[in-house]
C-alpha atoms as a PDB file:
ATOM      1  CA  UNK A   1     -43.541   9.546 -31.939  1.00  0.00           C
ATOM      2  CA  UNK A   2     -40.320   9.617 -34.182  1.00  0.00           C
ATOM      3  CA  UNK A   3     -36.901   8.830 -32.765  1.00  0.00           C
ATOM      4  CA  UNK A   4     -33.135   9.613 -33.441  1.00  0.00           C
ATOM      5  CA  UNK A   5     -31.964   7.212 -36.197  1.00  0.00           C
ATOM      6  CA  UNK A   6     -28.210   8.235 -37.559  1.00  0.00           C
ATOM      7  CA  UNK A   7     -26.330   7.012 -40.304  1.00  0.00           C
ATOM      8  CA  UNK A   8     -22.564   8.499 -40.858  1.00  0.00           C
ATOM      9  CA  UNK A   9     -21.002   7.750 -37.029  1.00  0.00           C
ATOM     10  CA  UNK A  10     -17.567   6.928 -37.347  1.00  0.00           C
ATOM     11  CA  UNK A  11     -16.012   3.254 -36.689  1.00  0.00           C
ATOM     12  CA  UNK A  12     -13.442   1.487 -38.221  1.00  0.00           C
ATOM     13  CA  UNK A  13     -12.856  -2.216 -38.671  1.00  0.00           C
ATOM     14  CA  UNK A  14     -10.027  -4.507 -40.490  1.00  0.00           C
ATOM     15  CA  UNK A  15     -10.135  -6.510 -43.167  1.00  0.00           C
ATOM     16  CA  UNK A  16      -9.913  -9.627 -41.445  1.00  0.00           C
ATOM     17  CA  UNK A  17     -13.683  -8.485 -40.311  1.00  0.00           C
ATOM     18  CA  UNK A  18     -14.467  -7.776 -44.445  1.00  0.00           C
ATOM     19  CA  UNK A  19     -13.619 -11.788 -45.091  1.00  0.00           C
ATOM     20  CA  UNK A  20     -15.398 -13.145 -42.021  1.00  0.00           C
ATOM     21  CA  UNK A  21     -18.830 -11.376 -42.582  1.00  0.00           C
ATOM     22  CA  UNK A  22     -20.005 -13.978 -45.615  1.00  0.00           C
ATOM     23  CA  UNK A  23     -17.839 -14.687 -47.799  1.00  0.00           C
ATOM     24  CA  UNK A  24     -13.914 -15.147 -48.270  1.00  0.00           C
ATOM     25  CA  UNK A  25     -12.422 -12.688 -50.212  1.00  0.00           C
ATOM     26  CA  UNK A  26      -9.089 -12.583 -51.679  1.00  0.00           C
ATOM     27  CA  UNK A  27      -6.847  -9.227 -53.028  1.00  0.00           C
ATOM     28  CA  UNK A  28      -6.947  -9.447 -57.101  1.00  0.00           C
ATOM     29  CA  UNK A  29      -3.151 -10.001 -58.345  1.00  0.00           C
ATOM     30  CA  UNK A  30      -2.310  -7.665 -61.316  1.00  0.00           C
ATOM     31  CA  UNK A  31      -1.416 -10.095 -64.347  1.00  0.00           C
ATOM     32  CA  UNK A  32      -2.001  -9.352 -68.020  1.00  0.00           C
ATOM     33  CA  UNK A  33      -4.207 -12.031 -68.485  1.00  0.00           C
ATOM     34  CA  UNK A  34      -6.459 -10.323 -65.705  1.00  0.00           C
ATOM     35  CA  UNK A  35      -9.225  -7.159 -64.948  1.00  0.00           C
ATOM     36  CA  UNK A  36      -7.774  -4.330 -64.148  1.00  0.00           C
ATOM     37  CA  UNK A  37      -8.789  -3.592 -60.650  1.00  0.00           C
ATOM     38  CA  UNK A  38     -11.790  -1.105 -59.770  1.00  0.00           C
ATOM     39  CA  UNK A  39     -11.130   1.949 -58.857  1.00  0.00           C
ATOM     40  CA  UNK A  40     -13.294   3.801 -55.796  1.00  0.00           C
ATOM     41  CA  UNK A  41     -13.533   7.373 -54.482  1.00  0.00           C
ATOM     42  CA  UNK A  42     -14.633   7.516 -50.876  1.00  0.00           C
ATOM     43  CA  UNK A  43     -15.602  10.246 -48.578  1.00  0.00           C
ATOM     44  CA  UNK A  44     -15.593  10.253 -45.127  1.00  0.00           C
ATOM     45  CA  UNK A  45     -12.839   7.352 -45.720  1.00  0.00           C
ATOM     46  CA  UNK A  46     -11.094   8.068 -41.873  1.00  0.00           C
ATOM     47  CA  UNK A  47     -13.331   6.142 -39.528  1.00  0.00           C
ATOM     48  CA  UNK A  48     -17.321   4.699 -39.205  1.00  0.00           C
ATOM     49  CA  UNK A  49     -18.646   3.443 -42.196  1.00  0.00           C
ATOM     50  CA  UNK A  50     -16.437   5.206 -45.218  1.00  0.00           C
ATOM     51  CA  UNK A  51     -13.651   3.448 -43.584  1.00  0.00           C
ATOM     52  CA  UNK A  52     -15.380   0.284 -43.353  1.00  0.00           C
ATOM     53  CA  UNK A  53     -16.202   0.424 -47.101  1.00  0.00           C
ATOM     54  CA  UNK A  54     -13.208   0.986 -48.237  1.00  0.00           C
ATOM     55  CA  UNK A  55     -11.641  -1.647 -46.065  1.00  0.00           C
ATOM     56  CA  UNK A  56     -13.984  -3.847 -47.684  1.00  0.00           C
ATOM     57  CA  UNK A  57     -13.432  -3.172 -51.189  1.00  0.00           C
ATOM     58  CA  UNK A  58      -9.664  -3.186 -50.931  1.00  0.00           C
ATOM     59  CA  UNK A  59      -9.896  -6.783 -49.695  1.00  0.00           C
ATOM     60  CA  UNK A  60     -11.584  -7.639 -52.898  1.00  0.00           C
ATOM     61  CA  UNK A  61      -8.697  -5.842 -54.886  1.00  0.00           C
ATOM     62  CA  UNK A  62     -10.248  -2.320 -55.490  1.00  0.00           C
ATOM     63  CA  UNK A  63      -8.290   0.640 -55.349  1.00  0.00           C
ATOM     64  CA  UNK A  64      -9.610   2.516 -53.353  1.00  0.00           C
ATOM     65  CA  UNK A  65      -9.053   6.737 -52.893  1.00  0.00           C
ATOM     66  CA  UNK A  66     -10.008   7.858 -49.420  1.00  0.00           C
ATOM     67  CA  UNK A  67     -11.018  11.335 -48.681  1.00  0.00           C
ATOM     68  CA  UNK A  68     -11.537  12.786 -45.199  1.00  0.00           C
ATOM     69  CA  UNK A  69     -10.547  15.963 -42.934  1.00  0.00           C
ATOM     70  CA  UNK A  70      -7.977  14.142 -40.556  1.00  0.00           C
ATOM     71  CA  UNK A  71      -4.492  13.105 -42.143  1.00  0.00           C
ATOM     72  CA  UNK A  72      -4.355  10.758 -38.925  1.00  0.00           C
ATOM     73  CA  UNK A  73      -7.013   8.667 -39.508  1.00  0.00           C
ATOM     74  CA  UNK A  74      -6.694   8.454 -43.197  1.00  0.00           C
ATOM     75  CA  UNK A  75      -3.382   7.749 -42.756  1.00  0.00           C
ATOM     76  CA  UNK A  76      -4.267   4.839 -40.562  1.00  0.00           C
ATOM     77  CA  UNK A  77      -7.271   3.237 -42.761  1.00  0.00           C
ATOM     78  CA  UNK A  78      -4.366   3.632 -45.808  1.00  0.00           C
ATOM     79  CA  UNK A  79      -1.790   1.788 -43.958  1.00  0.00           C
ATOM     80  CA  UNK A  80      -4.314  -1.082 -42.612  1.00  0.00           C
ATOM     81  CA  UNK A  81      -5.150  -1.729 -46.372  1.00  0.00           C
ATOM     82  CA  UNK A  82      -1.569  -1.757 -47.500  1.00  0.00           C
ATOM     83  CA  UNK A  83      -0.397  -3.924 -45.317  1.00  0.00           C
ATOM     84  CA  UNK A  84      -3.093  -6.936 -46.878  1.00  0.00           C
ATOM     85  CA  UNK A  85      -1.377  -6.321 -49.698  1.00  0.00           C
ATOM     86  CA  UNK A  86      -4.235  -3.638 -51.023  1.00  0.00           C
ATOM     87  CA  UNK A  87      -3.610  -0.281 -52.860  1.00  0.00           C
ATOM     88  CA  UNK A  88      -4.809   2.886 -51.233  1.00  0.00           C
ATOM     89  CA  UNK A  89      -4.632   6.950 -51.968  1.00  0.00           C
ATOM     90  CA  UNK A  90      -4.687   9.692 -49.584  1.00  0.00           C
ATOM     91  CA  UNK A  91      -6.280  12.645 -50.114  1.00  0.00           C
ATOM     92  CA  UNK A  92      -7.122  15.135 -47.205  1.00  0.00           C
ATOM     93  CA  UNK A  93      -9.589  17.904 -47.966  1.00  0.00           C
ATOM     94  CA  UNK A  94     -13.317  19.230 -47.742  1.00  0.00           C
ATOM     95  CA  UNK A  95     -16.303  17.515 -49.889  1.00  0.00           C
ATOM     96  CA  UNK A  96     -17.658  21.348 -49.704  1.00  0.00           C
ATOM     97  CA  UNK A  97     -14.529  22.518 -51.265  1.00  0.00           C
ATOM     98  CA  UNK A  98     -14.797  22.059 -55.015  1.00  0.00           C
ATOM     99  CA  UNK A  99     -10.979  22.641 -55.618  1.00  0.00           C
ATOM    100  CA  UNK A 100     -10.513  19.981 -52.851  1.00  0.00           C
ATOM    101  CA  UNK A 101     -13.119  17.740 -54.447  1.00  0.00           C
ATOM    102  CA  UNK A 102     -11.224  18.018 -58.001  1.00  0.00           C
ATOM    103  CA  UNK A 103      -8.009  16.915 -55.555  1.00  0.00           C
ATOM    104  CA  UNK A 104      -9.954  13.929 -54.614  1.00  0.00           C
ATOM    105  CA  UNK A 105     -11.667  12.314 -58.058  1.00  0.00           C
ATOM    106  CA  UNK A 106      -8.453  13.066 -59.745  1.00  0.00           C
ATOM    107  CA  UNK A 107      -6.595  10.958 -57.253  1.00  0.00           C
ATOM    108  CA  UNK A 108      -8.413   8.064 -58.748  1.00  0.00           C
ATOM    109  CA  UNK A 109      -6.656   8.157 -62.302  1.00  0.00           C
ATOM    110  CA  UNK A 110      -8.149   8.505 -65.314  1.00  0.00           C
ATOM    111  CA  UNK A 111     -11.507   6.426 -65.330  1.00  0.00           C
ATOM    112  CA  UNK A 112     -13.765   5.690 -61.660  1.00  0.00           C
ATOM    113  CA  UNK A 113     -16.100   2.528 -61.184  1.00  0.00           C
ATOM    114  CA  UNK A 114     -17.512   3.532 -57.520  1.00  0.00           C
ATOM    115  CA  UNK A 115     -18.003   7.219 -55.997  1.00  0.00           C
ATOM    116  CA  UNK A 116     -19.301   6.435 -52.064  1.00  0.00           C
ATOM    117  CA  UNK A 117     -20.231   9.399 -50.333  1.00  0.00           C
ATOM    118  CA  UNK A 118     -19.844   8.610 -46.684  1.00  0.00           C
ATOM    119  CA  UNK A 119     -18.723  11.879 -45.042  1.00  0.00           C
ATOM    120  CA  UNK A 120     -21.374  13.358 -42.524  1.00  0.00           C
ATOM    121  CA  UNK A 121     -21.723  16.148 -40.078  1.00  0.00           C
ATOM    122  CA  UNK A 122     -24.303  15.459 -37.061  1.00  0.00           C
ATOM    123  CA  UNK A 123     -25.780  16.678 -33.783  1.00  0.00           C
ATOM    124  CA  UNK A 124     -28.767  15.846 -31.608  1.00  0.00           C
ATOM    125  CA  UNK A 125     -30.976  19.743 -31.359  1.00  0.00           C
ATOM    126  CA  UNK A 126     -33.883  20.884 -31.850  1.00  0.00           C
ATOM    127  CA  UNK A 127     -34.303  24.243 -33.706  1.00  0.00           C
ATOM    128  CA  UNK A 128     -33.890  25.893 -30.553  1.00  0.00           C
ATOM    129  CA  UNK A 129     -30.721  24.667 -29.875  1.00  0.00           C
ATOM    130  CA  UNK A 130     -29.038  24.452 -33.753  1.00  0.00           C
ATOM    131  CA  UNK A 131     -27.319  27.465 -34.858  1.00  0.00           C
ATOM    132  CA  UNK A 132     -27.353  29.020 -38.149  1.00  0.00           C
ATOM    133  CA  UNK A 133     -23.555  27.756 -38.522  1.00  0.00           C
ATOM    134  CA  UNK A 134     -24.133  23.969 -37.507  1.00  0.00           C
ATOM    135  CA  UNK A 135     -27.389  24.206 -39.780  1.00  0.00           C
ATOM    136  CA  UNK A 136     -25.605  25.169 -42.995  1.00  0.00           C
ATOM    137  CA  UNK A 137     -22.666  22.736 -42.391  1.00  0.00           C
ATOM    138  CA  UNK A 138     -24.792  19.768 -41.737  1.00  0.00           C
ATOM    139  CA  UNK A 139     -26.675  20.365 -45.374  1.00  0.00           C
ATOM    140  CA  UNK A 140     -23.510  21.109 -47.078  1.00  0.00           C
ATOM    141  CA  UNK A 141     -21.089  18.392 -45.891  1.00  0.00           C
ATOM    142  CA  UNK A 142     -24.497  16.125 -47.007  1.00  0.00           C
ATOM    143  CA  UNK A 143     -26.377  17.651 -49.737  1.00  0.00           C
ATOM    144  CA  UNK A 144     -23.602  20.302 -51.379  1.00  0.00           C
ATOM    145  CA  UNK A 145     -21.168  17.384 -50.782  1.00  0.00           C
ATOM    146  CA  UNK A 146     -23.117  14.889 -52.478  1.00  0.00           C
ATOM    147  CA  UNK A 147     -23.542  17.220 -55.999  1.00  0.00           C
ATOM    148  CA  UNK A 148     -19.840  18.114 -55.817  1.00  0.00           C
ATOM    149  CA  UNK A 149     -18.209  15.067 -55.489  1.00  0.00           C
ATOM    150  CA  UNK A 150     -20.666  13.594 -58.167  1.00  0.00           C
ATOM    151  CA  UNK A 151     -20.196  16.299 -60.778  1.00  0.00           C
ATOM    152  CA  UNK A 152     -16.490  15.973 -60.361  1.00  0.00           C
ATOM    153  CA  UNK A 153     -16.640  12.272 -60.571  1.00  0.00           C
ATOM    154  CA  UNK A 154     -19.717  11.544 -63.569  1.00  0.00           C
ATOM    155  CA  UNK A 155     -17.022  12.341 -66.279  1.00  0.00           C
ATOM    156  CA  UNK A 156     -14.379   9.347 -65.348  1.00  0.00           C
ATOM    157  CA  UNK A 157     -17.714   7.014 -64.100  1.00  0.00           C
ATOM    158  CA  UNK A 158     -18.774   7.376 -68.130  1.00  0.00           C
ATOM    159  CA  UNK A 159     -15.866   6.801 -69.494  1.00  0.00           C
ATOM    160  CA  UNK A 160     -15.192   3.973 -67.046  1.00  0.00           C
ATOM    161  CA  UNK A 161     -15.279   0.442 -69.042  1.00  0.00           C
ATOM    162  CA  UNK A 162     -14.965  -2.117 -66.240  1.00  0.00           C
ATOM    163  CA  UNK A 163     -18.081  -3.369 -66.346  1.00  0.00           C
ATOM    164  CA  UNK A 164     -21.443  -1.282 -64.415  1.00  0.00           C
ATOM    165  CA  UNK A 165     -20.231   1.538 -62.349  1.00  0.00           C
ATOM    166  CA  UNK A 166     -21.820   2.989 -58.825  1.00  0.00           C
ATOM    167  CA  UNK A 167     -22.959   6.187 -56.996  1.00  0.00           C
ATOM    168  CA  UNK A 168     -23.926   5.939 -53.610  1.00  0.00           C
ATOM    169  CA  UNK A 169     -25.148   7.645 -51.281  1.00  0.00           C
ATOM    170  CA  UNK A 170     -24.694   6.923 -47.572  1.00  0.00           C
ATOM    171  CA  UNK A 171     -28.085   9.088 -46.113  1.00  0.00           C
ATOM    172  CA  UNK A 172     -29.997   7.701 -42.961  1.00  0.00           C
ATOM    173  CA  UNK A 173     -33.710   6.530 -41.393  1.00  0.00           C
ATOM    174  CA  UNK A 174     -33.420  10.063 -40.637  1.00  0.00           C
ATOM    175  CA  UNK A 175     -33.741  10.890 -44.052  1.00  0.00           C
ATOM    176  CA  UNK A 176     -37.233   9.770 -43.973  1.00  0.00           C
ATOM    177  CA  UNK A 177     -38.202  10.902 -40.304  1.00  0.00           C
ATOM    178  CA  UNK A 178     -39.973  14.327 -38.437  1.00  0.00           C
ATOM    179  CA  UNK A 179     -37.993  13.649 -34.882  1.00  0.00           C
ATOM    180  CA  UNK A 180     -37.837  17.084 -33.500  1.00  0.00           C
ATOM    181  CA  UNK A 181     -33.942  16.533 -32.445  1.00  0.00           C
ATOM    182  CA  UNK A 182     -32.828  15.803 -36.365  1.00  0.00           C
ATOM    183  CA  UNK A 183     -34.024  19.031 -37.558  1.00  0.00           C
ATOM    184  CA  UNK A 184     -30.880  19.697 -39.254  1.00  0.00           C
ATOM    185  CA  UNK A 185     -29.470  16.066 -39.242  1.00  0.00           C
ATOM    186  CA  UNK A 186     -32.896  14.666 -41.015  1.00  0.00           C
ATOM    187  CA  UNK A 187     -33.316  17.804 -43.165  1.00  0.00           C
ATOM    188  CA  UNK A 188     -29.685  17.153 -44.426  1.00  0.00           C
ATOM    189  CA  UNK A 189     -30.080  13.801 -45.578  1.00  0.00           C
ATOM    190  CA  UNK A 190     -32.950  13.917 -46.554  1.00  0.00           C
ATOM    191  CA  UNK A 191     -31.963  15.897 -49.022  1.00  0.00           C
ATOM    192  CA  UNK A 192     -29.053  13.704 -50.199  1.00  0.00           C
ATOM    193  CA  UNK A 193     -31.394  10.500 -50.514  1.00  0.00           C
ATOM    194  CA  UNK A 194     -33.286  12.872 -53.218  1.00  0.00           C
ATOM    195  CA  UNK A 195     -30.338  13.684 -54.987  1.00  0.00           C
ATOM    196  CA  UNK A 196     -29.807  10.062 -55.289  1.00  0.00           C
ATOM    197  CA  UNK A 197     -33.043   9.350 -56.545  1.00  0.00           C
ATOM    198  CA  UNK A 198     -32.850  12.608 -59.250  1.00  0.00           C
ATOM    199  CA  UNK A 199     -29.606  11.719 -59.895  1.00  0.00           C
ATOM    200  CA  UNK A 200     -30.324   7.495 -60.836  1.00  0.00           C
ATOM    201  CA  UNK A 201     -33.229   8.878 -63.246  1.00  0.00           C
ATOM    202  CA  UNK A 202     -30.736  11.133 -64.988  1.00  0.00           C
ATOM    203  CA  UNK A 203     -28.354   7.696 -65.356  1.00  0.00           C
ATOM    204  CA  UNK A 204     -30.901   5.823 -66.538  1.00  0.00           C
ATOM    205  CA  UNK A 205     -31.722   7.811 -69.463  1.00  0.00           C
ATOM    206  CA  UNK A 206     -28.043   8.078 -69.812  1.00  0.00           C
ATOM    207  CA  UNK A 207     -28.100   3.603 -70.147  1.00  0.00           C
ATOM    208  CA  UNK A 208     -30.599   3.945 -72.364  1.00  0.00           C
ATOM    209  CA  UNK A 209     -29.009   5.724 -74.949  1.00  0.00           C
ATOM    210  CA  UNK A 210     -25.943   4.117 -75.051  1.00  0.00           C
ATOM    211  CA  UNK A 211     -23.606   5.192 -72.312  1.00  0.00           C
ATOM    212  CA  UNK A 212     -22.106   3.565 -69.568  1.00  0.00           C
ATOM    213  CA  UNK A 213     -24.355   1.943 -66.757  1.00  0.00           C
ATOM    214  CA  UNK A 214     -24.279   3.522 -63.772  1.00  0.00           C
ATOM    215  CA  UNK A 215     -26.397   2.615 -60.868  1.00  0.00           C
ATOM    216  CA  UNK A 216     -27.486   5.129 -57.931  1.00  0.00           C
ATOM    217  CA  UNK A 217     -28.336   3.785 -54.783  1.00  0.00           C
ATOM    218  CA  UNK A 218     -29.128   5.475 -51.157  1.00  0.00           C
ATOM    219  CA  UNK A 219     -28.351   3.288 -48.034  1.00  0.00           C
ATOM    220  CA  UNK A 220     -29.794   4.429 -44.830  1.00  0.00           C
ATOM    221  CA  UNK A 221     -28.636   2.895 -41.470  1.00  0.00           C
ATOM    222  CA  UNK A 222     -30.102   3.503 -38.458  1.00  0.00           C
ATOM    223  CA  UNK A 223     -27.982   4.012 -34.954  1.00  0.00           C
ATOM    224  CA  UNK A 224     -24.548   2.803 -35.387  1.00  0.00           C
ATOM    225  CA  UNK A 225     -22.121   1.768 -32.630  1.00  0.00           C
ATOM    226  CA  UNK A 226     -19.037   3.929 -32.867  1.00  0.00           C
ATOM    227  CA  UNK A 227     -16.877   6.637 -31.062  1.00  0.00           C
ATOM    228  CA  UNK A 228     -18.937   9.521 -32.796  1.00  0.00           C
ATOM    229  CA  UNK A 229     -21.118   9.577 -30.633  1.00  0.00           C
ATOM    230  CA  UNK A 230     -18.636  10.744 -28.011  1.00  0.00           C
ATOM    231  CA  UNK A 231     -18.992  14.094 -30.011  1.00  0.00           C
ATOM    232  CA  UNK A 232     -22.889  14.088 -29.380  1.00  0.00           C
ATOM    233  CA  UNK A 233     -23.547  14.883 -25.347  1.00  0.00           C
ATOM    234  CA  UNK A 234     -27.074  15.054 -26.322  1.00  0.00           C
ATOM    235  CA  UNK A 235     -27.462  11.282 -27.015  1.00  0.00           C
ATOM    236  CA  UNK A 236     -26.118   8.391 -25.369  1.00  0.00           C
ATOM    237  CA  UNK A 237     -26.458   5.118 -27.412  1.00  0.00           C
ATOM    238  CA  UNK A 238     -26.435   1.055 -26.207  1.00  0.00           C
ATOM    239  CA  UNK A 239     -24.256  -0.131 -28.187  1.00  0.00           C
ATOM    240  CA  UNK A 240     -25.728  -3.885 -28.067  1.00  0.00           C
ATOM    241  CA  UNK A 241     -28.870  -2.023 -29.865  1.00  0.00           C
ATOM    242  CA  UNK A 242     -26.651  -0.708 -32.580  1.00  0.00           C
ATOM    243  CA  UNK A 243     -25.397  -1.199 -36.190  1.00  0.00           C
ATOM    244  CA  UNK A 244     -21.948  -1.814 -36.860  1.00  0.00           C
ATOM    245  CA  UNK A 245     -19.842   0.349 -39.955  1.00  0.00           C
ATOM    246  CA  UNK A 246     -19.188  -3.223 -40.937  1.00  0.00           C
ATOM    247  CA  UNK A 247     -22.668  -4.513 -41.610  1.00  0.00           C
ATOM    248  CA  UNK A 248     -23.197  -1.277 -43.616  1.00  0.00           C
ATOM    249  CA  UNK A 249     -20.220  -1.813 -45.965  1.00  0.00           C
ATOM    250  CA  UNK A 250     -22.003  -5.293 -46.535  1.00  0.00           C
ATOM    251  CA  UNK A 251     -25.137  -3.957 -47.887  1.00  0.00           C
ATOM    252  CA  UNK A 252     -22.657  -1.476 -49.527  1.00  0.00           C
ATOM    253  CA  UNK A 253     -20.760  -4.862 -51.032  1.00  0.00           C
ATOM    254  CA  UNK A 254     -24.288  -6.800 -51.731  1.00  0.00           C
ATOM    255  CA  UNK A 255     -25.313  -3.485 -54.039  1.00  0.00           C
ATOM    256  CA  UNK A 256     -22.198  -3.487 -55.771  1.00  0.00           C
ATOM    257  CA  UNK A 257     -22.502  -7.123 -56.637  1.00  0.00           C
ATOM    258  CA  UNK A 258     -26.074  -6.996 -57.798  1.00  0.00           C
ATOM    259  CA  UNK A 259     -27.402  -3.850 -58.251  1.00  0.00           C
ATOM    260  CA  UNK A 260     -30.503  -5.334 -59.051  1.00  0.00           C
ATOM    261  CA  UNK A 261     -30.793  -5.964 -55.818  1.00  0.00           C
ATOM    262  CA  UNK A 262     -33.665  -4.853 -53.243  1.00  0.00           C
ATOM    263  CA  UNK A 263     -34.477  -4.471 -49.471  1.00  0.00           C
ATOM    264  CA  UNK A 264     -36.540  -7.848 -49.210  1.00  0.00           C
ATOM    265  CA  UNK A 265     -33.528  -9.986 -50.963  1.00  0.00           C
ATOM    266  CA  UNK A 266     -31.021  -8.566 -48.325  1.00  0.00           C
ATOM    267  CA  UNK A 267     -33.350  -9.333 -45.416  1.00  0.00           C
ATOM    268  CA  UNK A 268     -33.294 -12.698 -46.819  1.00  0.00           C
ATOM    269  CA  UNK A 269     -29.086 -13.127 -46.133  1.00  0.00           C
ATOM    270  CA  UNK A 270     -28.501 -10.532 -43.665  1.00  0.00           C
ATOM    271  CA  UNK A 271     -24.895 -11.346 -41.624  1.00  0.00           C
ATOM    272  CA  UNK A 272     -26.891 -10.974 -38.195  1.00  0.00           C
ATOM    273  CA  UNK A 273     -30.621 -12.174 -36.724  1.00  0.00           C
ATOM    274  CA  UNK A 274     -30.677  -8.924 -35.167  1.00  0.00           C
ATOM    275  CA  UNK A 275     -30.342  -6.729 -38.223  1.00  0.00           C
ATOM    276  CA  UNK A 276     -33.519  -5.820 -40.189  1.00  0.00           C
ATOM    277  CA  UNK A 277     -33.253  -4.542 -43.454  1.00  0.00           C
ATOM    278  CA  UNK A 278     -36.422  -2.868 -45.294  1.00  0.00           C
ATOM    279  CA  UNK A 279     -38.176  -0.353 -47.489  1.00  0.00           C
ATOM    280  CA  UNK A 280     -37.216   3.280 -46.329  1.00  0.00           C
ATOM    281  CA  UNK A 281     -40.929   5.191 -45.583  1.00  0.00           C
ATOM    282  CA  UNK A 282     -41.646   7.187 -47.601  1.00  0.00           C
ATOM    283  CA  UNK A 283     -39.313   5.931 -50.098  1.00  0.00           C
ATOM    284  CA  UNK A 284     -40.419   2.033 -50.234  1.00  0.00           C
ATOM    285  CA  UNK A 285     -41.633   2.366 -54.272  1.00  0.00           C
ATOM    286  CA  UNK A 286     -37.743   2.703 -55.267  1.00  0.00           C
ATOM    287  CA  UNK A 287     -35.593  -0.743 -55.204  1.00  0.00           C
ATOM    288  CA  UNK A 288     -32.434   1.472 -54.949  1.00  0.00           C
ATOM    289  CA  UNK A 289     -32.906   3.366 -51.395  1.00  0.00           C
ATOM    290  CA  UNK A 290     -32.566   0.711 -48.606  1.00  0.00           C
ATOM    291  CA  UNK A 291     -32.751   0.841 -45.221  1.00  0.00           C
ATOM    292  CA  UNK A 292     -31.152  -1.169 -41.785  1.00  0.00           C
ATOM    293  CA  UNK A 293     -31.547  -1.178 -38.186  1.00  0.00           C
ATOM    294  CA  UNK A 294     -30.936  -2.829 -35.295  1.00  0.00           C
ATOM    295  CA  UNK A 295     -34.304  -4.553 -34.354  1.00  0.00           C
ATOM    296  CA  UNK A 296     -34.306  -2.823 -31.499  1.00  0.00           C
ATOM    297  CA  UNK A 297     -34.627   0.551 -33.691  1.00  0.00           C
ATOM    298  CA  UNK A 298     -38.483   2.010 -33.352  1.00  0.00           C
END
């Protein structure tokens, strides 16, 4: 029997957290002896795990653009990163909005090194219970999300020359699962971890003939502990079972620094016992889609 597993709950957590979970990590100084920094475009950048990304970055001296729905929250990641000394953007708006997505890459200047999909729509219903409405907005904040915020972004990612530059996509195990509850929610990103996977072969052919590297990963988290799932009357979670945002900005981190990376390497140094970290069924032939849960997670 499949169960729930979600991936996009909201959660936020401070940079202090980003230096503590393996490694100490100090905000680049701009000098003209020195890189300039990375650049980042991330959705769903107001709470759970886009939040905890770009917390993360920004303590390693990205700049980092964060888009979301909620001035307030934004505005409160933005400030948090400031504050350490980081640079952040604001940019409120809809990743199903293509003039709002155009809003939102161009924020980042003239060339990108990271695009991070993060934003997410959920619920907990069976076909019975999902409406034609929630249906379409769950696939298109995912899936219609995922190809506009890329298409806007591939341009400045090629002509980016700061060494490799990144797509990822934050899907879910319910990407790769048939629970009856997730019929929307799983159908959704499901979806997305395919466009990652069509999308990578695209930029490898791209590589190959000369252009800019640009690796496409899918990370899918099980349950994660955060005040989403307030929202979600359908589903209470234990949050001593769960994920936290910040141990999937880790992986996020651990891809960025070697993309080469795959699931049985992370297992090896993951920041918690508890944590397992694996090939996503059906998925497990491709290095670049990689999967966490609590241990607790079926």
């Amino acid at each position: 029997m499949n169960h729930p597993a979600w991936g996009t709950p909201p959660e936020v957590f401070s940079i202090a957290s980003a230096r503590g979970m393996g490694r100490t990590v100090v905000p680049m100084k701009s000098s003209p002896d020195v890189t300039p920094p990375k650049t980042a475009v991330i959705t769903g950048a107001g709470s759970g795990i886009g939040a905890a990304i770009a917390l993360r970055l920004a303590a390693r001296g990205w700049k980092v653009v964060l888009g979301g729905r909620t001035p307030a929250t934004l505005a409160s990641v933005a400030a948090q990163i400031r504050q350490a000394g980081g640079v952040a953007e604001v940019v409120v708006g809809d990743v199903t909005k293509a003039a709002d997505v155009a809003r939102l890459i161009a924020a980042g200047g003239p060339t990108l090194d990271a695009l991070i999909h993060s934003a997410g729509k959920g619920h907990c219903l069976t076909i019975d219970e999902l409406d034609e409405q929630e249906f379409r907005e769950t696939l298109e904040v995912a899936v219609l999300g995922a190809f506009l915020t890329a298409k806007q972004a591939l341009p400045k990612l090629r002509a980016g020359t700061n060494g490799a530059g990144h797509i990822i996509q934050i899907a879910s195990l319910a990407s790769g699962g048939t629970w009856n509850k997730e019929v929307g929610y799983g159908t959704a990103k499901g979806a997305q971890l395919k466009f990652a996977l069509h999308l990578a072969s695209q930029m490898e052919e791209e590589a190959k003939a000369g252009g800019r590297t640009i690796h496409v990963h899918a990370v899918c988290p099980g349950t994660v502990d955060t005040p989403f799932w307030k929202a979600i009357p359908q589903r209470t979670i234990e949050p001593q079972l769960c994920l936290k945002a910040a141990e999937v900005a880790w992986v996020v981190e651990q891809i960025i620094d070697n993309p080469a990376t795959n699931a049985e390497e992370l297992a090896k140094i993951r920041p918690r016992h508890e944590i397992v970290i694996k090939r996503h069924a059906p998925f497990e032939r491709w290095n670049n889609v990689i999967a966490l849960a609590h241990e607790s997670h079926p």
